[in-house]
N, C-alpha and C. Protein backbone atom coordinates (compact mmCIF):
# COMPACT_ATOMS: atom_id res chain seq x y z
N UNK A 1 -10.82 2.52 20.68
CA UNK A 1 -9.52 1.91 20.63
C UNK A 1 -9.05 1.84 19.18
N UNK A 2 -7.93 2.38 19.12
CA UNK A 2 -7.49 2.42 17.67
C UNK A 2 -6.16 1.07 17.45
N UNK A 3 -6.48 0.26 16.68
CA UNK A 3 -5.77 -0.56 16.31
C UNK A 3 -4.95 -0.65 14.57
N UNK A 4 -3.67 -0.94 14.85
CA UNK A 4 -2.95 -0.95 13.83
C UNK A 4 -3.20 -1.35 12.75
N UNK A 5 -3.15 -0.99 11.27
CA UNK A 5 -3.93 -1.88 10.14
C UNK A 5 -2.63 -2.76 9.47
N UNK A 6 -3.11 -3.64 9.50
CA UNK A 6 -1.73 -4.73 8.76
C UNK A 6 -2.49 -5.53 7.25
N UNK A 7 -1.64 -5.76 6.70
CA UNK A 7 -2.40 -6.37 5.47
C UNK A 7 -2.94 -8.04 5.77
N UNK A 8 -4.18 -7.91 5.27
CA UNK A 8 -4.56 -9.30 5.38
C UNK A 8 -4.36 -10.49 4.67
N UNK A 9 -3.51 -9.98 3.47
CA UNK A 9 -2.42 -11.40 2.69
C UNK A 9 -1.27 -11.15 3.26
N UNK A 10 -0.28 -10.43 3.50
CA UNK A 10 0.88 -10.92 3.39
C UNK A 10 1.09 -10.08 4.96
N UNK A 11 0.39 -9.41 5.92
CA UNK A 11 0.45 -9.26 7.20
C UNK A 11 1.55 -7.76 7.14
N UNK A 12 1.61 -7.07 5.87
CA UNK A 12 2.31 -5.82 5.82
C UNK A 12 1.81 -4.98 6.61
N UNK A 13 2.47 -3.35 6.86
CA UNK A 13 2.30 -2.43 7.59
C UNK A 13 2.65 -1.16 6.84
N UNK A 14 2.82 -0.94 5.85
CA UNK A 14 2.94 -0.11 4.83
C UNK A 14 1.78 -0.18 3.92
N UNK A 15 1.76 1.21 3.86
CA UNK A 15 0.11 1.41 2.55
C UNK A 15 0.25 2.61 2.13
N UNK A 16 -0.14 2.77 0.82
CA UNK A 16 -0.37 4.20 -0.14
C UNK A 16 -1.76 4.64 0.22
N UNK A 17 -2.66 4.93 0.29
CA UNK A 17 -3.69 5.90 0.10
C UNK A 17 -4.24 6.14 -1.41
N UNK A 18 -5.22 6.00 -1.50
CA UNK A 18 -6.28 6.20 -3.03
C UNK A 18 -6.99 6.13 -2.84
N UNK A 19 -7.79 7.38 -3.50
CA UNK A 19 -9.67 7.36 -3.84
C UNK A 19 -9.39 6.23 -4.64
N UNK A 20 -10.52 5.51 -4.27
CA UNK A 20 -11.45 4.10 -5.28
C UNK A 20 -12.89 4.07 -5.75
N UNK A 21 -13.26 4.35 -6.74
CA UNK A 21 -14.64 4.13 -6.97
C UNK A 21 -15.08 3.13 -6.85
N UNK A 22 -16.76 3.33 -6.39
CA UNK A 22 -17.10 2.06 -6.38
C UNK A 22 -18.34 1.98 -7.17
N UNK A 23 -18.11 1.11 -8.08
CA UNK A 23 -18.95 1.05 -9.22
C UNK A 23 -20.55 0.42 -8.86
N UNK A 24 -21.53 0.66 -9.91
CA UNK A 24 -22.82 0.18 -9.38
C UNK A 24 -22.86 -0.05 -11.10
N UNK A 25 -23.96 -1.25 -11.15
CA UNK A 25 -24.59 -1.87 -12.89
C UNK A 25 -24.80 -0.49 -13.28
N UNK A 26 -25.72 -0.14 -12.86
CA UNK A 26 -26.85 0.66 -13.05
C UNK A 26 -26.15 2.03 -13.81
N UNK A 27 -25.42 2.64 -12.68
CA UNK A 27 -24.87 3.98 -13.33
C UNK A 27 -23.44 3.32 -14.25
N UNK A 28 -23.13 2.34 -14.41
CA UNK A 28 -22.23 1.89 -15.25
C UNK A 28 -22.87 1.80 -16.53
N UNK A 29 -24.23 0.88 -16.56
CA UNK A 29 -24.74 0.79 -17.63
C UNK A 29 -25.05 2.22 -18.50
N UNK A 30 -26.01 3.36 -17.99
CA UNK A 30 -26.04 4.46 -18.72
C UNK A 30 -24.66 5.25 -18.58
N UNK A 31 -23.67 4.72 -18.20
CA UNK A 31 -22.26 5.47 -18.64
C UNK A 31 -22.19 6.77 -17.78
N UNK A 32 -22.54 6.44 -16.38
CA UNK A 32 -22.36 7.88 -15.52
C UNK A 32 -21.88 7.45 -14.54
N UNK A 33 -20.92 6.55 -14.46
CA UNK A 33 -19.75 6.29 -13.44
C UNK A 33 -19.35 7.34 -12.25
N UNK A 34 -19.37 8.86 -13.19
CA UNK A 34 -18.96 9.51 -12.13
C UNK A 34 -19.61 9.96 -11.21
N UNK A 35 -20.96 8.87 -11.12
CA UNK A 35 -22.20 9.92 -9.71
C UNK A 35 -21.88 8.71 -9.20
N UNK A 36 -21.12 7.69 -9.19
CA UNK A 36 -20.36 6.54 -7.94
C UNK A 36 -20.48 7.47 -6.98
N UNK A 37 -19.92 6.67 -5.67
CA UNK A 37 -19.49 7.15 -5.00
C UNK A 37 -17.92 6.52 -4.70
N UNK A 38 -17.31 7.58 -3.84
CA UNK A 38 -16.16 6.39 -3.65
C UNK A 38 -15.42 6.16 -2.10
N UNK A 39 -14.79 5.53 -1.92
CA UNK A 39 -13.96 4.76 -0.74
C UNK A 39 -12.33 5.34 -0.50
N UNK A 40 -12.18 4.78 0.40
CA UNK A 40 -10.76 5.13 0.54
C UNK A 40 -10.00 3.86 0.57
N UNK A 41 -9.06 3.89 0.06
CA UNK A 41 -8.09 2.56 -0.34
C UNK A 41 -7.25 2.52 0.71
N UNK A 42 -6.53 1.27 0.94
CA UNK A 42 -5.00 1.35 1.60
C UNK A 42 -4.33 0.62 0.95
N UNK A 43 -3.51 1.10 -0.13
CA UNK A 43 -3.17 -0.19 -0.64
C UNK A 43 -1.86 -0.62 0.00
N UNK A 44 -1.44 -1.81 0.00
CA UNK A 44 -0.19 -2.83 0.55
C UNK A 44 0.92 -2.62 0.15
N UNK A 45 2.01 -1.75 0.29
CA UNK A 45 3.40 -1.68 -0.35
C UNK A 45 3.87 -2.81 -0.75
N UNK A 46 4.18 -3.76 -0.10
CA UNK A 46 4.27 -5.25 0.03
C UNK A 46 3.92 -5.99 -1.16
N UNK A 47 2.81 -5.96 -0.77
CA UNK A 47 2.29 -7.05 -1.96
C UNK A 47 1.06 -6.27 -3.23
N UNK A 48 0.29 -5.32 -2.87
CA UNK A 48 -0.78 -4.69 -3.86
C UNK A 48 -2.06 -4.67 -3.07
N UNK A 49 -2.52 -5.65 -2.53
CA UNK A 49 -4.05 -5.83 -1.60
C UNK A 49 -4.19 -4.83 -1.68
N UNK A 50 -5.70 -4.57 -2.16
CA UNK A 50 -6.06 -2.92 -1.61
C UNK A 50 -7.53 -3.73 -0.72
N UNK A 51 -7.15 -2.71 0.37
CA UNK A 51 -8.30 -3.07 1.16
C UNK A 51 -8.90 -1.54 1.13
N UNK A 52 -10.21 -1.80 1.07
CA UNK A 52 -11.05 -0.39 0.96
C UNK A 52 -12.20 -0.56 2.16
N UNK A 53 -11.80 0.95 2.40
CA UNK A 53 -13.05 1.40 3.70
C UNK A 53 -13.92 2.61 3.19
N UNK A 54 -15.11 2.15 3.54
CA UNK A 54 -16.39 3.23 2.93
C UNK A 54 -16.69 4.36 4.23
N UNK A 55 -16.77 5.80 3.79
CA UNK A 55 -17.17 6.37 4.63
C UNK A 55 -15.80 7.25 5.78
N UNK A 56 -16.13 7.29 6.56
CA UNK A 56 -14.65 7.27 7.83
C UNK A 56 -14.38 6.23 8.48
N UNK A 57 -14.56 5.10 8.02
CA UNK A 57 -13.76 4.13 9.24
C UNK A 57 -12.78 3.65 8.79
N UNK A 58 -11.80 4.46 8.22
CA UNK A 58 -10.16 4.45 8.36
C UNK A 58 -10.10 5.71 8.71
N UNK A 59 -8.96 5.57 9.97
CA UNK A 59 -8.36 7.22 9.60
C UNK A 59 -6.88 6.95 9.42
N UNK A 60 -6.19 7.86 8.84
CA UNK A 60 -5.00 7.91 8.26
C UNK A 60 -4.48 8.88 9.36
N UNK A 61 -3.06 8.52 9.30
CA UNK A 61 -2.06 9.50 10.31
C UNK A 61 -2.24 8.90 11.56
């Protein structure tokens, strides 16, 4: 069952889309950020909230 995503501050229905990294100490500390991995954003037209989903459990469209 696919259900609608609404924002969870301000209850919007509009969102942009962005890769988000997601940072770890570890590869931050020796300065190799870019073997993160990353997420997919939705961010909130509305208000900014970015809510992020790891993996596929958003789908877009």
């Amino acid at each position: 069952m696919r259900v609608p995503l609404t924002c969870r501050t301000c209850g919007g229905d509009r969102f942009y889309q962005r890769e988000i990294k997601l940072q770890t100490t570890g590869l931050t500390f020796f300065d190799l950020d870019w073997l993160n991995r990353s997420a997919d954003g939705a961010i909130c037209a509305a208000c900014g909230f970015v809510h992020t989903f790891a993996g596929d459990a958003h789908q877009w469209g």
